[in-house]
Protein backbone atom coordinates (compact mmCIF):
# COMPACT_ATOMS: atom_id res chain seq x y z
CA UNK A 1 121.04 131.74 -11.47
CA UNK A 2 118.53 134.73 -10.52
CA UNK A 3 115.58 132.53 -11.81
CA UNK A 4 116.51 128.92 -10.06
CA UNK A 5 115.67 129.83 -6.63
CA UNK A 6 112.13 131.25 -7.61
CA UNK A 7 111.45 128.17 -9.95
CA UNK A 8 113.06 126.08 -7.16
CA UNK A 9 110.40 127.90 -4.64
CA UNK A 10 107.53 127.51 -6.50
CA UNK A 11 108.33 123.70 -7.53
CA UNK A 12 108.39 123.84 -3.58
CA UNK A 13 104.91 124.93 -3.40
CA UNK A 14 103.26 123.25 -5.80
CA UNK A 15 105.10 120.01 -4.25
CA UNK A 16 104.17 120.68 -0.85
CA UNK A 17 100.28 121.53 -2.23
CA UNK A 18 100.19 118.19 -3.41
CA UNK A 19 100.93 116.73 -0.37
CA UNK A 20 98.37 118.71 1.49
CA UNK A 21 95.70 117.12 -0.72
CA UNK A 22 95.77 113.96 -0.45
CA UNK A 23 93.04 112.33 2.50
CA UNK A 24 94.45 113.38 5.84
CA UNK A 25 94.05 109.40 7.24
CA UNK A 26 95.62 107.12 4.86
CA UNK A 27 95.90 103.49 4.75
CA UNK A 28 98.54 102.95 1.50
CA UNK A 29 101.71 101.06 2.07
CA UNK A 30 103.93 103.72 1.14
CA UNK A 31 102.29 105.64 4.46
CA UNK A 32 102.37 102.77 6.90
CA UNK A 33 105.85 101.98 5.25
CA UNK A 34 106.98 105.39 5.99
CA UNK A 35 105.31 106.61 8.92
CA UNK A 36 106.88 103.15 10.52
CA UNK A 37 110.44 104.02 9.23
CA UNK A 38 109.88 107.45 10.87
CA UNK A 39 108.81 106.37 13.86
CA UNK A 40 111.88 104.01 14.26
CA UNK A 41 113.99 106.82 13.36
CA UNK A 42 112.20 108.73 16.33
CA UNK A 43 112.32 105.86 18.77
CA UNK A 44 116.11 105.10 18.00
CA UNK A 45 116.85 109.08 18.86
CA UNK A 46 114.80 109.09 21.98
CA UNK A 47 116.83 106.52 23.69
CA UNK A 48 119.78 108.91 24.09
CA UNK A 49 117.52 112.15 24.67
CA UNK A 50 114.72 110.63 27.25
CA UNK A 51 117.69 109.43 29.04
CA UNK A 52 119.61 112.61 29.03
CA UNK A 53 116.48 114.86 29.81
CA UNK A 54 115.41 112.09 32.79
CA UNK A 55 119.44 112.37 34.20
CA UNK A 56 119.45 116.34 33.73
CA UNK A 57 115.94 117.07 35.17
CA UNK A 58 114.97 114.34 37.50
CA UNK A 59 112.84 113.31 35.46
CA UNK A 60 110.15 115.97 35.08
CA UNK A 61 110.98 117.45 31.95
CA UNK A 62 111.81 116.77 28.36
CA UNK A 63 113.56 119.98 26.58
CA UNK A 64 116.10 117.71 24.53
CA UNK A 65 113.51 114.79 24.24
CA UNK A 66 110.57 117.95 22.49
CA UNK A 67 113.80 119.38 20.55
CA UNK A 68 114.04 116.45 18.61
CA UNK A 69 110.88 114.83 18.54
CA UNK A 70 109.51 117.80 16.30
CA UNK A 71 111.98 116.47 13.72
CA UNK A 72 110.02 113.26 13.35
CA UNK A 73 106.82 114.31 13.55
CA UNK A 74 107.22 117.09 11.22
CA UNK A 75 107.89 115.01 8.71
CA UNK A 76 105.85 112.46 9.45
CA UNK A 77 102.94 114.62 9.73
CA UNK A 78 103.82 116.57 5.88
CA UNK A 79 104.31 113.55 3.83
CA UNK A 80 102.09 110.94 5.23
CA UNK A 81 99.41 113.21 7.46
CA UNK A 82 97.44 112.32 10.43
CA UNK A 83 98.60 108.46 10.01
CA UNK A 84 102.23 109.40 9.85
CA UNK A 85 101.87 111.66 12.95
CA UNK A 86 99.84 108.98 15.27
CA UNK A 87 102.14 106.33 14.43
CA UNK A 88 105.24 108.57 14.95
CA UNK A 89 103.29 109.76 17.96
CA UNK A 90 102.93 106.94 19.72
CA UNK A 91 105.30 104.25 18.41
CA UNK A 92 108.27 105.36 20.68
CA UNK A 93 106.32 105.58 23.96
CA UNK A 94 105.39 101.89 23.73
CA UNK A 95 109.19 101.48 23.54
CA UNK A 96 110.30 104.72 26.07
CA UNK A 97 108.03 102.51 28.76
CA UNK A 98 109.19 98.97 27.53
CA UNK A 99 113.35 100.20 28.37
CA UNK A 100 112.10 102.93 31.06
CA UNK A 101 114.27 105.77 29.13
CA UNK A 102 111.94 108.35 30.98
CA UNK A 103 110.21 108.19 34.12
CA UNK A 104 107.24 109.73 32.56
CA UNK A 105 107.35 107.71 29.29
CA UNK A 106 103.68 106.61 30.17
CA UNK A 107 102.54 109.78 29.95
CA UNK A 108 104.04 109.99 26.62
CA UNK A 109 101.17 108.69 24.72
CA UNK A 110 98.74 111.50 25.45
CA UNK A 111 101.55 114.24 25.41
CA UNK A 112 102.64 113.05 21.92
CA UNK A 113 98.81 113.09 20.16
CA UNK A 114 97.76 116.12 21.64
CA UNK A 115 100.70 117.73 20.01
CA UNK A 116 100.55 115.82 16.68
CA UNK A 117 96.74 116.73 16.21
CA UNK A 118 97.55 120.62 16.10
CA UNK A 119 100.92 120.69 14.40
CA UNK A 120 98.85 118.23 11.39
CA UNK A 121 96.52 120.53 10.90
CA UNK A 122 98.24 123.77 11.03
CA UNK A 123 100.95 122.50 8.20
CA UNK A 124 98.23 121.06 6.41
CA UNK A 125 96.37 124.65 6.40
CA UNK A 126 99.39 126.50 4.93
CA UNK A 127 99.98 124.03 2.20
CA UNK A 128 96.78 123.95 1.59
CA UNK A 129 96.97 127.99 0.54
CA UNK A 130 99.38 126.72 -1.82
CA UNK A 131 102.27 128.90 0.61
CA UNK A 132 105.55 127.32 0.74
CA UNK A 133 106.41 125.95 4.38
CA UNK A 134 109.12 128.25 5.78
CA UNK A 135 111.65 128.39 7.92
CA UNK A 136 109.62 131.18 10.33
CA UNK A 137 106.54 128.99 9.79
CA UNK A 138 108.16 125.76 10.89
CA UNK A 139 109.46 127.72 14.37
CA UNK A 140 105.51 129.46 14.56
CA UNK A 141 103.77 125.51 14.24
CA UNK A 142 106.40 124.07 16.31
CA UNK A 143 106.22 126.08 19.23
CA UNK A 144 102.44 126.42 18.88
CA UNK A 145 101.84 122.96 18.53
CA UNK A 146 103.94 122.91 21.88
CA UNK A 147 102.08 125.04 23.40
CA UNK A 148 98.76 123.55 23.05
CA UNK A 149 100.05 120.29 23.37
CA UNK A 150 101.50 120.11 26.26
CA UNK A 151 98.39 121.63 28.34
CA UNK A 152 98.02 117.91 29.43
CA UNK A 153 101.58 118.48 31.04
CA UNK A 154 100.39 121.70 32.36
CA UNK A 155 97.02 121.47 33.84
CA UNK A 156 97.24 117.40 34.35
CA UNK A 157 100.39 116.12 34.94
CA UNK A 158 102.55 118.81 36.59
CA UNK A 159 100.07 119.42 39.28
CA UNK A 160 97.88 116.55 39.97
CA UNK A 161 100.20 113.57 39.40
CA UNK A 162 103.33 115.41 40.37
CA UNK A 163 101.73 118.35 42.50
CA UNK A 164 104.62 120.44 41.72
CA UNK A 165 104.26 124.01 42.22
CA UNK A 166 103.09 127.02 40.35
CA UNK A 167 106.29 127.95 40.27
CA UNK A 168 108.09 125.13 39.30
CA UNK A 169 105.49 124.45 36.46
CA UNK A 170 106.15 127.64 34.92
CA UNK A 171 109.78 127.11 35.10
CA UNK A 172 110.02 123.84 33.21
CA UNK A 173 106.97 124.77 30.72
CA UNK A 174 109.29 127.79 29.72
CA UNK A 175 112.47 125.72 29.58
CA UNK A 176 110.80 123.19 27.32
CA UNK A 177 108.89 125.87 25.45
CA UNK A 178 112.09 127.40 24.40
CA UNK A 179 113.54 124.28 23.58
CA UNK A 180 110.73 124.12 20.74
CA UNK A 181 112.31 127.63 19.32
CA UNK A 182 115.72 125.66 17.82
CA UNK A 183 113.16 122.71 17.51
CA UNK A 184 111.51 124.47 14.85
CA UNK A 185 114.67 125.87 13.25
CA UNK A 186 116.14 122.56 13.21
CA UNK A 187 113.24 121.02 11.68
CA UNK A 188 113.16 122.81 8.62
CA UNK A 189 116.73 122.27 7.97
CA UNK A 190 116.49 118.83 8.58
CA UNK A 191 112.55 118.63 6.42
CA UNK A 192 114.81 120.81 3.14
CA UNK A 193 117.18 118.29 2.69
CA UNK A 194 114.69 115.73 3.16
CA UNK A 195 112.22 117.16 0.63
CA UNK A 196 115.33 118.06 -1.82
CA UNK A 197 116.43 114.25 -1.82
CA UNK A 198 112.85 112.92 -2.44
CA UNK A 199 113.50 110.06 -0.23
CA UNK A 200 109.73 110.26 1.04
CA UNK A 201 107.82 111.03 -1.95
């Protein structure tokens, strides 16, 4: 019993390591298959959260809508890399503005890359190393990833299209910032049971 959990772990690894090198753009079927499946998965979520987060906030933030988008995209970006992430990314906001879940669902599309891009690269790095992917490194990407992303929120959107305060950006940045905190824990539950059925791979 004292010897599954580190053969289990570095299985894990080596797993994981395998994912990170194959091309970071693919074009197989299983990808587009997959990333597509994800991306449903997301879309089908979003039309309860977007609609929550638009009737809780007015409409200017997102913190259940970024809670469980990093679900999707984290394991759309692992298993199927850049492709699965820009599909993922920007699947649902083609359907968020088609059923106006959001009131910013158009801004949606340049939100979701510039958070994709980041957290691709930064799980790609660690597996990469050949380190196992974490529970504190899903909850470091996720929030980092959020962080950089949503700069288009912060310097673009918040005070330009909606001209809201200083103070008022801070506030919602920091309630959606710690809404990426149990985004990342949730995550890496959700990416173990995943990667323990084998249902992507």
């Amino acid at each position: 019993m004292e010897l599954a959990q580190p053969r289990e772990q570095a299985e894990q690894a080596q797993r994981e390591h395998a994912f990170g090198l194959k091309p970071l753009f693919r074009g197989d079927v299983q990808t587009i298959v997959g990333s597509v499946m994800l991306a449903v998965g997301f879309s089908a979520t979003m039309q309860v959260t977007e609609r929550i987060d638009a009737a809780l906030t007015g409409g200017i933030g997102a913190p259940f809508g970024v809670a469980m988008a990093f679900i999707w995209w984290s394991l759309s970006v692992i298993f199927f890399g850049m492709t699965g992430g820009l599909i993922a990314a920007n699947f649902n906001p083609i359907i968020a503005v088609l059923t106006a879940t959001h009131p910013l669902a158009w801004s949606f599309f340049f939100i979701n890359t510039a958070i994709v891009i980041p957290l691709t690269f930064i799980y790609r790095w660690r597996i990469q190393q050949g380190k196992r992917l974490t529970l504190g490194y899903f909850i470091f990407n996720v929030v980092l990833s959020w962080i950089i992303g949503s700069s288009t929120w912060w310097g673009g959107l918040y005070p330009i299209a909606l001209k809201l305060s200083l103070d008022a950006i801070l506030f919602w940045m920091a309630i959606q910032t710690a809404a990426a905190i149990p985004a990342g824990i949730i995550s890496w539950y959700v990416y173990r049971a995943v990667y323990r059925s084998r249902a992507l791979g």
